[in-house]
Protein backbone atom coordinates (compact mmCIF):
# COMPACT_ATOMS: atom_id res chain seq x y z
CA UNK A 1 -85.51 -49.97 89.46
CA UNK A 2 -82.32 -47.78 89.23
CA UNK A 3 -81.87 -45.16 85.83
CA UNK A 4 -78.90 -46.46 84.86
CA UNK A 5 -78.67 -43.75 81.90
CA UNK A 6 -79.77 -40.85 84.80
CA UNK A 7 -76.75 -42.33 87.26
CA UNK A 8 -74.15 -42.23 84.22
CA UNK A 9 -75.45 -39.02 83.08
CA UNK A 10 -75.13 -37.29 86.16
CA UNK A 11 -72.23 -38.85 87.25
CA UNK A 12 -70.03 -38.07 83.75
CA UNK A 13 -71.79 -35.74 81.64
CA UNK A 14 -73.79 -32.94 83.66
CA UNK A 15 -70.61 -32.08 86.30
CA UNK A 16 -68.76 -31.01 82.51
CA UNK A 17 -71.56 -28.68 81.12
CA UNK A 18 -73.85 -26.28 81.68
CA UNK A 19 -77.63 -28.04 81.48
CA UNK A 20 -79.97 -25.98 79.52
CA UNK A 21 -82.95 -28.23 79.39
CA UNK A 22 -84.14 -31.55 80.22
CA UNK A 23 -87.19 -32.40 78.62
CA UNK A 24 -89.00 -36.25 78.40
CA UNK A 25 -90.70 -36.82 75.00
CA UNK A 26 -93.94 -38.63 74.50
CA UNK A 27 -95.04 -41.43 72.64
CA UNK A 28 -94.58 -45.58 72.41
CA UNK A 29 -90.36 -45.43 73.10
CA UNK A 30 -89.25 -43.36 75.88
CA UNK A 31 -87.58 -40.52 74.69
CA UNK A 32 -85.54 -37.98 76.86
CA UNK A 33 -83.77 -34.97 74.79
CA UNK A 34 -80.82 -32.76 76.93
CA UNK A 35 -79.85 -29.58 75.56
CA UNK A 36 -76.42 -29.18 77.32
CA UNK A 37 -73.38 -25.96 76.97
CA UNK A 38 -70.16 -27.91 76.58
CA UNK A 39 -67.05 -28.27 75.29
CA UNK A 40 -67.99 -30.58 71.82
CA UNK A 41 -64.48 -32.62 72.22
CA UNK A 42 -64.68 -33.22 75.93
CA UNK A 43 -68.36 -34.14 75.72
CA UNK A 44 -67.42 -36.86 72.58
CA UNK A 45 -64.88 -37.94 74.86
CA UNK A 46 -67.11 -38.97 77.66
CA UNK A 47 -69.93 -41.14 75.42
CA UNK A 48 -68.73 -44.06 76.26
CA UNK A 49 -69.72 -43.46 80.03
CA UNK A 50 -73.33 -43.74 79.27
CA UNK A 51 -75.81 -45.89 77.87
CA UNK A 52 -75.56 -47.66 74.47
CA UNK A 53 -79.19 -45.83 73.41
CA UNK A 54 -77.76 -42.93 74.38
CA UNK A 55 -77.11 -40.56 71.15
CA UNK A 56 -74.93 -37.16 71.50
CA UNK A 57 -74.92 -34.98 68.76
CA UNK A 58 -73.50 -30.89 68.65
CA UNK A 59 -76.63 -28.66 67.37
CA UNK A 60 -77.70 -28.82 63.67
CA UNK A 61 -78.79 -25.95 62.89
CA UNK A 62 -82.16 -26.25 60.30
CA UNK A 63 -83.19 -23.80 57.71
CA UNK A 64 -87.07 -23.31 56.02
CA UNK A 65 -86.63 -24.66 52.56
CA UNK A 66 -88.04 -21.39 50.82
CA UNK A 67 -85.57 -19.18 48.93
CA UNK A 68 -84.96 -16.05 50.71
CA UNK A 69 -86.82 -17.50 53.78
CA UNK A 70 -84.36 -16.23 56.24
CA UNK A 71 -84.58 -12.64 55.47
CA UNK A 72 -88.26 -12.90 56.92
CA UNK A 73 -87.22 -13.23 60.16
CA UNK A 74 -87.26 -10.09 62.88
CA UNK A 75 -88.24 -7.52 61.27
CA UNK A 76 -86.00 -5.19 60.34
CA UNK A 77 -83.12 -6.05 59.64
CA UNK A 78 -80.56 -4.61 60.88
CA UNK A 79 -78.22 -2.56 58.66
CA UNK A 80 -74.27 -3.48 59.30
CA UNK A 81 -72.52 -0.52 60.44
CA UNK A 82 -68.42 0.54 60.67
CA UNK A 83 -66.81 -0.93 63.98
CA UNK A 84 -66.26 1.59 67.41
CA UNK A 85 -62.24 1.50 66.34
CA UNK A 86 -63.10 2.54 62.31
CA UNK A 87 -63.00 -1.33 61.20
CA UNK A 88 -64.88 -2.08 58.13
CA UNK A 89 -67.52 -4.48 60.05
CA UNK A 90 -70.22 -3.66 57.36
CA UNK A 91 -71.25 -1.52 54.89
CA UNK A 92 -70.52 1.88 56.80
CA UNK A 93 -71.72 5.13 55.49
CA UNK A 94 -71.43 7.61 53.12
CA UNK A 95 -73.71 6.67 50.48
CA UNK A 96 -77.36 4.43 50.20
CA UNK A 97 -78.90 2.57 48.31
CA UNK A 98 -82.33 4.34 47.83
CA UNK A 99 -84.91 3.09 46.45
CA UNK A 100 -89.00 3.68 46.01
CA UNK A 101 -90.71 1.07 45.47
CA UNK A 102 -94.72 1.63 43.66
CA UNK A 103 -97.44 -0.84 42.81
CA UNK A 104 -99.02 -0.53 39.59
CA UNK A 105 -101.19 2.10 39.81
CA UNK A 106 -98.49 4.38 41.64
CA UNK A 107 -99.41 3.15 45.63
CA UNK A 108 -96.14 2.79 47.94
CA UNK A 109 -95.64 -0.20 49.00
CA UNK A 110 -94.86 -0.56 52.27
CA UNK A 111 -93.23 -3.57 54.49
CA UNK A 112 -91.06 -4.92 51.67
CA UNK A 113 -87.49 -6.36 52.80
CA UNK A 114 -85.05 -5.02 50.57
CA UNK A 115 -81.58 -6.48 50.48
CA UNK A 116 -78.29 -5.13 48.63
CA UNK A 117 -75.41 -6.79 47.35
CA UNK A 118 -72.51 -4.88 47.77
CA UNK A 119 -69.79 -5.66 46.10
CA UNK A 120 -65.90 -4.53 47.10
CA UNK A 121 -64.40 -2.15 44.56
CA UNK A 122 -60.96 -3.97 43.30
CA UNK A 123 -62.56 -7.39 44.06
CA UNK A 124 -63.98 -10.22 41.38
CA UNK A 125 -65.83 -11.84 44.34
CA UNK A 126 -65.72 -10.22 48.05
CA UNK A 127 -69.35 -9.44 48.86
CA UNK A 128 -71.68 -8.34 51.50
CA UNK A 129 -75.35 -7.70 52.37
CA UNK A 130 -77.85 -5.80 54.09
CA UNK A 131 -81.22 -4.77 53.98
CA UNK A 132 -84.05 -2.73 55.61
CA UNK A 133 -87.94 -2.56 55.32
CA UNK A 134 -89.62 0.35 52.86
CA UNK A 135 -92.05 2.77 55.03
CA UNK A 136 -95.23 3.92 54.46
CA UNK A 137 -94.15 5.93 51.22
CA UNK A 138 -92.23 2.76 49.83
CA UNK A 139 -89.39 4.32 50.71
CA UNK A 140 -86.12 2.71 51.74
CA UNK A 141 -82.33 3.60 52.05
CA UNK A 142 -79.63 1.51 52.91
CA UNK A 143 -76.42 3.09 53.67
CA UNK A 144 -72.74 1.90 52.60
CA UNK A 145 -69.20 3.00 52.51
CA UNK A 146 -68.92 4.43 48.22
CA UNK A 147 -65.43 4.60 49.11
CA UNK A 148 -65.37 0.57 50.11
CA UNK A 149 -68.15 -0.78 48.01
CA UNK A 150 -70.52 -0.69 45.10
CA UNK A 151 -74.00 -1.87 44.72
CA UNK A 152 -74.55 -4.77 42.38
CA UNK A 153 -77.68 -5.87 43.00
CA UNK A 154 -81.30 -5.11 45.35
CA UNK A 155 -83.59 -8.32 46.23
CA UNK A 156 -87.59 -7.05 47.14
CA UNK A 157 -89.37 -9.07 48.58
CA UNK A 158 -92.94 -7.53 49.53
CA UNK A 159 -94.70 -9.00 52.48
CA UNK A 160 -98.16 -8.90 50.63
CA UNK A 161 -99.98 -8.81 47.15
CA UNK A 162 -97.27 -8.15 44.39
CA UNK A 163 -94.56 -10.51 43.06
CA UNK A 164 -90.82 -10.36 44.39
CA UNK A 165 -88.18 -8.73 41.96
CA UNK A 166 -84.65 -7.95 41.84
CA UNK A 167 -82.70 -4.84 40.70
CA UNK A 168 -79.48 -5.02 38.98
CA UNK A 169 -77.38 -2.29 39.48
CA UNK A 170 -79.40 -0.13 41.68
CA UNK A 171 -79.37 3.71 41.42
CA UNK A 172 -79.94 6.16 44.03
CA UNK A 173 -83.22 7.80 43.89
CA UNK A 174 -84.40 5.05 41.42
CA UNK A 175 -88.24 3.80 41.22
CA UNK A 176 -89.30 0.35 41.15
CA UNK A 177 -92.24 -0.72 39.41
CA UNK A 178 -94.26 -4.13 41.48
CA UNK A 179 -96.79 -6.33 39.52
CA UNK A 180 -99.99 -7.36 41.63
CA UNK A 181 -100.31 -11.01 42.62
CA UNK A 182 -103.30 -12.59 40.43
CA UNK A 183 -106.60 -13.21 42.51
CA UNK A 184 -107.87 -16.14 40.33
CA UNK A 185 -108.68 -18.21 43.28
CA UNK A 186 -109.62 -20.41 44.79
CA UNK A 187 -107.83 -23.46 42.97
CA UNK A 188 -104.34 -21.90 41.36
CA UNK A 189 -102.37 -24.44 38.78
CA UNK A 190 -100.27 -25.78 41.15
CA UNK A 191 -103.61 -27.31 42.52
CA UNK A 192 -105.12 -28.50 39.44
CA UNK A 193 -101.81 -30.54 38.77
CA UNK A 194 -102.93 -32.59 41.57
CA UNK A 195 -105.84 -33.59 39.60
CA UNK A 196 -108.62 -32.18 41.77
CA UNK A 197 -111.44 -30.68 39.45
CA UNK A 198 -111.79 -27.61 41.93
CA UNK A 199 -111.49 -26.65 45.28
CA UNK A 200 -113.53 -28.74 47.88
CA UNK A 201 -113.87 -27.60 51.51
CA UNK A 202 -113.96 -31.16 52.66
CA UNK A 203 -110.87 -32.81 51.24
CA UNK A 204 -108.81 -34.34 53.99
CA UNK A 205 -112.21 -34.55 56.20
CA UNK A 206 -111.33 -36.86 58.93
CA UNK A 207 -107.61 -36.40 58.86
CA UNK A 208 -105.04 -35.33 61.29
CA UNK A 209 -102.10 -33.20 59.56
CA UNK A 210 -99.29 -31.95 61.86
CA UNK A 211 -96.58 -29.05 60.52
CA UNK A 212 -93.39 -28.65 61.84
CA UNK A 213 -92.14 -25.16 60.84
CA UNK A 214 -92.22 -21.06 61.73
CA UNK A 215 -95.98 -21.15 63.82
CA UNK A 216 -99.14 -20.31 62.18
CA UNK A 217 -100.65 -17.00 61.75
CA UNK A 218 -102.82 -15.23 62.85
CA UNK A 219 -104.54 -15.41 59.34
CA UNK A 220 -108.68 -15.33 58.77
CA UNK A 221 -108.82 -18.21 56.60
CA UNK A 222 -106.74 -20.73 59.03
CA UNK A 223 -108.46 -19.85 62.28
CA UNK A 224 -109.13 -23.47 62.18
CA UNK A 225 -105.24 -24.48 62.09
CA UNK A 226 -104.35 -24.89 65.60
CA UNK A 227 -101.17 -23.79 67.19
CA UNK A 228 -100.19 -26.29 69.69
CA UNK A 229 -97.07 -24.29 71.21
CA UNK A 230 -93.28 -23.74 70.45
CA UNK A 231 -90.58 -26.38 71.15
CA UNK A 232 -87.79 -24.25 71.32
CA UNK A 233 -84.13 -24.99 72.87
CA UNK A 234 -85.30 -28.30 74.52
CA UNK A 235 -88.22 -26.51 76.00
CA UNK A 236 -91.81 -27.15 75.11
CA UNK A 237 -94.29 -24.08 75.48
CA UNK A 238 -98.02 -24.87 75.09
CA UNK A 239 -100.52 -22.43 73.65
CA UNK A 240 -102.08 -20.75 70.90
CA UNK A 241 -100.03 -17.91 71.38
CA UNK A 242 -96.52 -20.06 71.39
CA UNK A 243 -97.03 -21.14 67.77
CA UNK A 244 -97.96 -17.97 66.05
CA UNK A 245 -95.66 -17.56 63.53
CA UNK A 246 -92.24 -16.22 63.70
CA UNK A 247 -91.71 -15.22 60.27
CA UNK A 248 -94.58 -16.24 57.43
CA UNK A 249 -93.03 -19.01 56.32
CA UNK A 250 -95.63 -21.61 58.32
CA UNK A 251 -98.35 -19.38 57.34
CA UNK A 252 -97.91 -19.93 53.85
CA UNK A 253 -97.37 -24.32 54.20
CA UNK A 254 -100.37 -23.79 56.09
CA UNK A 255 -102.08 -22.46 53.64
CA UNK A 256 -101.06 -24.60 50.97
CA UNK A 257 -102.74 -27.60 53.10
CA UNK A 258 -105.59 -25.83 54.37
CA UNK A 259 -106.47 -22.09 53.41
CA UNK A 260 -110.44 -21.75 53.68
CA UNK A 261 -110.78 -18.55 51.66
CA UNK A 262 -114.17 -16.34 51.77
CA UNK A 263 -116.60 -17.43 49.20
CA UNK A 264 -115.74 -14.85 45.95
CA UNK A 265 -112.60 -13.24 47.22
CA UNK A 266 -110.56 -14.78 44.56
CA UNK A 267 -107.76 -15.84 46.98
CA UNK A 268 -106.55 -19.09 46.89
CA UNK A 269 -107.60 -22.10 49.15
CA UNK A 270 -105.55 -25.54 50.58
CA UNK A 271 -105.55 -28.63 49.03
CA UNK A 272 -107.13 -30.30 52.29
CA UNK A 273 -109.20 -27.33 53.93
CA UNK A 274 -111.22 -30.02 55.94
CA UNK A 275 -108.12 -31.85 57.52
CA UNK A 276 -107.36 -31.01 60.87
CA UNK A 277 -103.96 -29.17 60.99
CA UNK A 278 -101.78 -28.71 64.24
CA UNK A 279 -98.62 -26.84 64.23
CA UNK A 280 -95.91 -26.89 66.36
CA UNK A 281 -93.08 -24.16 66.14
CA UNK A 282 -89.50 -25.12 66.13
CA UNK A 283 -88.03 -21.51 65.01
CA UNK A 284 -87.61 -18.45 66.88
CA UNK A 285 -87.85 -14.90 65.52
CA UNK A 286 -84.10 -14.82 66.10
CA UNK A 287 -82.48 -17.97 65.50
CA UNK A 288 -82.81 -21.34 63.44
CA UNK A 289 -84.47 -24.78 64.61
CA UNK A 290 -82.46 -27.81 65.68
CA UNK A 291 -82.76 -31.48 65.61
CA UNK A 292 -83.31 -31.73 69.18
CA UNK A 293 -86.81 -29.42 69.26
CA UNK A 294 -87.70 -31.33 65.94
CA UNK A 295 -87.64 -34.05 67.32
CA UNK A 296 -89.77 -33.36 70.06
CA UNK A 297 -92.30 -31.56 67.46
CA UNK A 298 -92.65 -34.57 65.94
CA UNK A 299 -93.10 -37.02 68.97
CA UNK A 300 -95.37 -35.09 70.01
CA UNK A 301 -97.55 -34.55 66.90
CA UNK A 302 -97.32 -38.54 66.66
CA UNK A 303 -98.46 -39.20 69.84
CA UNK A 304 -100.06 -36.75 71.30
CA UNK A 305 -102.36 -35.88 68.93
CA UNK A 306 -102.05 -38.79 66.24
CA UNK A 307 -101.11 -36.84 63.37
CA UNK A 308 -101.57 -39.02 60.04
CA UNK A 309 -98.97 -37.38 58.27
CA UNK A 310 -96.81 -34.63 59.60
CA UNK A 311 -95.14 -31.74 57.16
CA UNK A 312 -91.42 -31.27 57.49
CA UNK A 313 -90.60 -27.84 55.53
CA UNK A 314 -86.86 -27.80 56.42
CA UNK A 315 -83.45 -28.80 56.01
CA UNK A 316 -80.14 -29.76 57.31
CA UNK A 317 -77.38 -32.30 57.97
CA UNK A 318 -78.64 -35.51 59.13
CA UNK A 319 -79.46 -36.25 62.26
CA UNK A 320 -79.42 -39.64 64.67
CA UNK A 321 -81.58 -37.66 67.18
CA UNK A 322 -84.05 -36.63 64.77
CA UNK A 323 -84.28 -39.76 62.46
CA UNK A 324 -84.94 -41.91 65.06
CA UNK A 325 -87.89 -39.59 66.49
CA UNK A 326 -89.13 -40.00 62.74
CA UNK A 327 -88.62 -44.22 62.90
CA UNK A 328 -90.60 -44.39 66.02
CA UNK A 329 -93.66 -41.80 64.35
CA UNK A 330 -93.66 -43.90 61.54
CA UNK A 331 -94.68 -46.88 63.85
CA UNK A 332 -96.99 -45.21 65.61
CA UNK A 333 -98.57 -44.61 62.17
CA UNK A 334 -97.63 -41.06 61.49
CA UNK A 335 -95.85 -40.54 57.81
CA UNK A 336 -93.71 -37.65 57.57
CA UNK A 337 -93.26 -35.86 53.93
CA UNK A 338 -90.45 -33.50 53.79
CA UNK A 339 -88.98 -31.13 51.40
CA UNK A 340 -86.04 -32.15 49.47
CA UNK A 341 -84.18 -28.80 49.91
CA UNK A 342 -82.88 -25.88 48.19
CA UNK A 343 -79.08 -26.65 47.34
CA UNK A 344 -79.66 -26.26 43.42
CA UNK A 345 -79.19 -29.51 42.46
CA UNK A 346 -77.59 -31.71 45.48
CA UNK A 347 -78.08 -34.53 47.04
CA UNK A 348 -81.59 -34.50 49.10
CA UNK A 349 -81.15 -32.64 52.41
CA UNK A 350 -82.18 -34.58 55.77
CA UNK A 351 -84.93 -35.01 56.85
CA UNK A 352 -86.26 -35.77 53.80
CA UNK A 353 -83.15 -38.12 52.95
CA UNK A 354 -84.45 -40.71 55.99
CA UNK A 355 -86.11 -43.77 54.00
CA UNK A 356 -88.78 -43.22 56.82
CA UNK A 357 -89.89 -40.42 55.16
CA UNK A 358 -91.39 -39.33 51.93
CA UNK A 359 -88.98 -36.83 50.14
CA UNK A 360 -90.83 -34.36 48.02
CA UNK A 361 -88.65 -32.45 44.61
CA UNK A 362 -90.37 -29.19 43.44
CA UNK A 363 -91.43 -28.13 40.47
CA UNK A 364 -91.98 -25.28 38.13
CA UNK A 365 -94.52 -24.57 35.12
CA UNK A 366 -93.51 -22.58 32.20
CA UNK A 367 -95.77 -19.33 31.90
CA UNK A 368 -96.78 -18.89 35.31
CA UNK A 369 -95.20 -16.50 36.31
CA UNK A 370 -94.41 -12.92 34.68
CA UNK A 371 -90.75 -12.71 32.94
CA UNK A 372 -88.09 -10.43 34.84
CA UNK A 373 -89.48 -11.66 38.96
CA UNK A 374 -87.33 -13.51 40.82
CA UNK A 375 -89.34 -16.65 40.33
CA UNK A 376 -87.19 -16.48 36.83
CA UNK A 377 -84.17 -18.16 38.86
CA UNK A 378 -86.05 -21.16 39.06
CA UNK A 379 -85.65 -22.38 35.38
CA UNK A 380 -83.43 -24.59 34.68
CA UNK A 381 -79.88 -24.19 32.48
CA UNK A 382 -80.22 -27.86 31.11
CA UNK A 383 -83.03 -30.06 28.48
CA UNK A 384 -83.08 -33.01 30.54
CA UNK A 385 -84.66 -30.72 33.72
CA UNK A 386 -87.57 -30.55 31.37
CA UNK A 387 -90.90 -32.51 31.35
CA UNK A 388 -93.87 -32.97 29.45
CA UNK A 389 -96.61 -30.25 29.78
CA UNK A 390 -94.42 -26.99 30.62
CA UNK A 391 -93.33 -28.69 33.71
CA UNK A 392 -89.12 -28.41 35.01
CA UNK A 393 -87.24 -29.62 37.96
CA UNK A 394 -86.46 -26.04 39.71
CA UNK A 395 -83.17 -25.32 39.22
CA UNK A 396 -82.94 -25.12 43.14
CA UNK A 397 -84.12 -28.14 43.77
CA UNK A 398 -82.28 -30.78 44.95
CA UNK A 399 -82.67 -34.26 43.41
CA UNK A 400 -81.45 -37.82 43.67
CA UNK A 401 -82.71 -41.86 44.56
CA UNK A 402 -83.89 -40.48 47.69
CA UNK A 403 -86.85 -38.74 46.04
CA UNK A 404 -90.89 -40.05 46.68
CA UNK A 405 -92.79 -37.80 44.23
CA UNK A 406 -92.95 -34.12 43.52
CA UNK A 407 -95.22 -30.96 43.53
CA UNK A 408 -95.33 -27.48 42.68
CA UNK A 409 -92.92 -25.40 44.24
CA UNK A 410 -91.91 -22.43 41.95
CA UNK A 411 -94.03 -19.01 42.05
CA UNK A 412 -96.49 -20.75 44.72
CA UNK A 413 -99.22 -18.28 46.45
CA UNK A 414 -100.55 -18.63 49.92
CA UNK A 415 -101.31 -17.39 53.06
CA UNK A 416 -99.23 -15.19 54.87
CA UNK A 417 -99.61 -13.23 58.15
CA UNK A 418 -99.53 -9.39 57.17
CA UNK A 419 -99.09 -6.56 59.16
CA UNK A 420 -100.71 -3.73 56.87
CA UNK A 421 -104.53 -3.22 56.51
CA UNK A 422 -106.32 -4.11 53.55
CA UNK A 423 -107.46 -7.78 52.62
CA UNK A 424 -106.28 -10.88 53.94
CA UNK A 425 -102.61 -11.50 53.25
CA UNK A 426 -100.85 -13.56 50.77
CA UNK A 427 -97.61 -13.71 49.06
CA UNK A 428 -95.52 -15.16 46.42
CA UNK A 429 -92.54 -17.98 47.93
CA UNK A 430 -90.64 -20.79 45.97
CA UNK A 431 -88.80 -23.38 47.19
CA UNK A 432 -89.12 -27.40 48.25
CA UNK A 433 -91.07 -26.03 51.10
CA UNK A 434 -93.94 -25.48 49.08
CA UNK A 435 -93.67 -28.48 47.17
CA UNK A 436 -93.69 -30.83 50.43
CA UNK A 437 -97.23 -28.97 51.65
CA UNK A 438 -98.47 -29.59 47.96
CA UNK A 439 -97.83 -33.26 48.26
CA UNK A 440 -99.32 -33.67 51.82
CA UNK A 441 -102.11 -32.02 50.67
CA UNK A 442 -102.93 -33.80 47.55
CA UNK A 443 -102.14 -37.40 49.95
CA UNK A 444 -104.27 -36.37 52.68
CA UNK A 445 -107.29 -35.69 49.90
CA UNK A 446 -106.53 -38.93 48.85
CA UNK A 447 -106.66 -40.87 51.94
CA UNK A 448 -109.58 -39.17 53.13
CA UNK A 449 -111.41 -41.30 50.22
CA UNK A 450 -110.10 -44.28 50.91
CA UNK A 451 -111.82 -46.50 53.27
CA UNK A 452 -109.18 -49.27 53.38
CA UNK A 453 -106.84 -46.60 55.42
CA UNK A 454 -109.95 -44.79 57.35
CA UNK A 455 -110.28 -48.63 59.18
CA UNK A 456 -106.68 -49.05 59.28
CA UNK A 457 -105.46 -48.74 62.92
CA UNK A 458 -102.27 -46.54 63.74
CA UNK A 459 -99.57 -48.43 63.21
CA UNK A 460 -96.45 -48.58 60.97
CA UNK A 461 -98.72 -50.48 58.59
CA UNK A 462 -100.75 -47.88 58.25
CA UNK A 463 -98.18 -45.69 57.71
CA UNK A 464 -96.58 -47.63 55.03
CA UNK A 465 -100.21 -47.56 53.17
CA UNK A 466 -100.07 -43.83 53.05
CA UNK A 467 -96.54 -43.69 51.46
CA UNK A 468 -97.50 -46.23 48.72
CA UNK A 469 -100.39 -44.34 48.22
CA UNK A 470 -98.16 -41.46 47.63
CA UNK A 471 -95.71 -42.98 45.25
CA UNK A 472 -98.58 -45.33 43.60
CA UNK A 473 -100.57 -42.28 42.37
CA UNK A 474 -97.88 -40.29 41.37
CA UNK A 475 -98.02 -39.21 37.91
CA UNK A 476 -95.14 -39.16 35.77
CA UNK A 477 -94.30 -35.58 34.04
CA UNK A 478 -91.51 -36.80 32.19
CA UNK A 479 -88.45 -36.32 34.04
CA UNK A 480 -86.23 -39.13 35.34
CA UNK A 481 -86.99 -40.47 38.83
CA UNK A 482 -84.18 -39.06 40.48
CA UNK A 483 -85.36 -35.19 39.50
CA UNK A 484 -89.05 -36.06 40.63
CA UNK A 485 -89.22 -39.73 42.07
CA UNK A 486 -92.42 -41.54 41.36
CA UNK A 487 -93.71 -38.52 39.67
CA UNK A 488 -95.91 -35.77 40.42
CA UNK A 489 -98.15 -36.08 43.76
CA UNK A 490 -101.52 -36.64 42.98
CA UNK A 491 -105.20 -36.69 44.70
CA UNK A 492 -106.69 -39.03 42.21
């Protein structure tokens, strides 16, 4: 039988561009995903020489839907510096912005990213960044042009056990003060808005959840998560090592599913410890996922290992390649839930815009967090983002008909890899990232219950029951369905 897409493809596409991969996805429908270097116009041009299933697409690049969740990636960051010729390519030199940053009982903090806003002097609006990691003192310094610019503001963001802040107008020299993460674990509040009574080590029992995000780990209390590799640039790498985690971002949706804490420590568990979790990395340490390696993630997850519901923490432009990778898991019985996105109020970010997917809002509660931390950002400027209870729509949330239900996702604690000794790590994150691991959570709790779905044989059927089940047991806070869809995602 002759490849009639292989003979077109070689014949009109591969002699104009450079082929970086090739790689055949699994699953019911064929799948075959090329990750070519070429000219964008001529490569348009020359789509009507293949097959009508055929689908190109330039890259798309995908972000993790936690605030700030970029700045986690390769440590450190590097510090802009003037140009070889004298240009102004960053913030030069000169003067720094120095800062010391102690924990409440005096202790340096160390392995906090620190980023400054600099802002240029005789400008209302020209801005620019950069940011290092504090040492072993808590000490960091980030150098700029005085002459050129003037600091306006410092983000901190520790990597472990205190609560992010930002400085406004930052001195030289000048100390700042970090408040401890609480240890009240292991259920936090936004577990018990799911309706659980407390934590249970055996909710999700007999469930298959697959992530899609940064890798997992390594992290004590998900040694049970398993990494099944990195898909990266149309390339699939197998192993445990491939899908440790590039950043922490992974590490802390993992957790949100699936933490198994130590008996007493006071850290916080997952909603479903006793699912089985697989992850599959889609972001390097130095770049951003794409549609392509997504879409391979999920196939595989799907197929390969017949993931019931599969965790989508990211966000983008939509995508042919990708939705149609999330159609054909949704046959095979897999539901994906993804998070809505972080663009402060827009429309609902793809993936999570598909209808084959379940589109998860986040949420904030009043009081949970202490005043002045950059959690703060999350309320919202207007009355109708309120609900009943203490409960808002996060002011970055984004919202509209596209919505399924929604879950925590302001001031959330979980798991996160950690470098420094001490106790195992966690840290503070917000965003629709955290929201969408809520709501898997709390739905694979659910369906691990429910007998009906248990007997249910993998199919889009079964699928289907799952996102009813979702939407059906949703509980509503309050706040008009396009801010939180069916309500918030519940286990009972």
């Amino acid at each position: 039988m002759v490849d009639l897409f292989a003979m077109r493809l070689s014949r009109s596409i591969l002699p104009n561009a450079d082929l970086v991969s090739d790689v055949a996805g699994g699953g019911a429908v064929s799948r075959r995903v090329l990750v070519v270097d070429a000219d964008p116009e001529e490569l348009a041009a020359k789509r009507q020489d293949l097959t009508t299933d055929a689908v190109i697409e330039p890259e798309k690049p995908r972000v993790p839907a936690a605030l700030g969740a970029a700045l986690r990636f390769a440590p450190p960051i590097p510090v802009p510096v003037p140009a070889a010729d004298g240009g102004a390519a960053g913030p030069g030199v000169g003067g720094s912005v120095s800062l010391l940053l102690r924990g409440p009982e005096g202790e340096p903090v160390q392995g906090a990213v620190v980023v400054a806003t600099l802002l240029k002097r005789g400008s209302a609006s020209e801005t620019c960044a950069a940011g290092s990691r504090s040492d072993a003192g808590g000490r960091v310094a980030i150098p700029f042009d005085p002459d050129i610019w003037m600091p306006v503001a410092a983000a901190v963001t520790p990597e472990n056990g205190y609560w992010g802040t930002s400085v406004r107008s930052p001195q030289g020299g000048q100390t700042v003060q970090l408040l401890r993460l609480p240890r009240r674990g292991p259920f936090g509040w936004w577990q018990l808005l799911s309706g659980m009574p407390s934590y249970d080590i055996s909710a999700g029992q007999g469930l298959v959840v697959g992530v899609v995000d940064t890798g997992v780990g390594p992290h004590p209390y998900l040694d049970h998560v398993l990494p099944v590799g990195a898909f990266l640039n149309g390339r699939f790498m197998p192993g445990v090592e491939e899908g440790r985690d590039a950043s922490d971002h992974g590490t802390h949706v993992s957790g949100l599913i699936a933490a198994r804490p130590a008996p007493g420590s006071g850290d916080y568990g997952g909603m479903s410890p006793g699912a089985e979790v697989r992850m599959a990395r889609v972001f390097a340490p130095d770049r951003l996922a794409n549609q392509g390696d997504i879409a391979l993630a999920v196939s595989s997850l799907a197929s390969t290992y017949n993931a019931d519901l599969i965790n989508l923490s990211l966000a983008g432009e939509a995508s042919e390649i990708e939705q149609d990778a999330i159609i054909v898991a949704r046959r095979e019985g897999s539901l994906c839930v993804a998070a809505a996105g972080n663009g402060g109020g827009g429309p609902v970010s793809a993936p999570a815009s598909y209808p084959e997917c379940a589109a998860v809002s986040a949420l904030g509660l009043l009081g949970s967090f202490p005043p002045d931390i950059d959690a703060s950002a999350s309320l919202p400027g207007t009355l109708d983002r309120f609900g009943v209870g203490g409960l808002y729509l996060a002011a970055f949330s984004n919202a509209g008909p596209d919505l399924a239900c929604a879950a925590a996702g302001a001031a959330v604690i979980s798991t996160v890899p950690g470098s420094l000794p001490g106790s195992p790590a966690y840290a503070e994150m917000s965003g629709t990232s955290m929201a969408a691991p809520l709501a898997v959570g709390a739905l694979a709790a659910l369906l691990s219950r429910d007998a009906t779905y248990r007997a249910m044989p993998r199919s889009a059927a079964r699928a289907d029951y799952a996102a009813a089940a979702l939407a059906s047991r949703a509980m509503a806070v309050g706040l008009a369905r396009v801010f939180a869809g069916a309500g918030l995602a519940r286990a009972r």
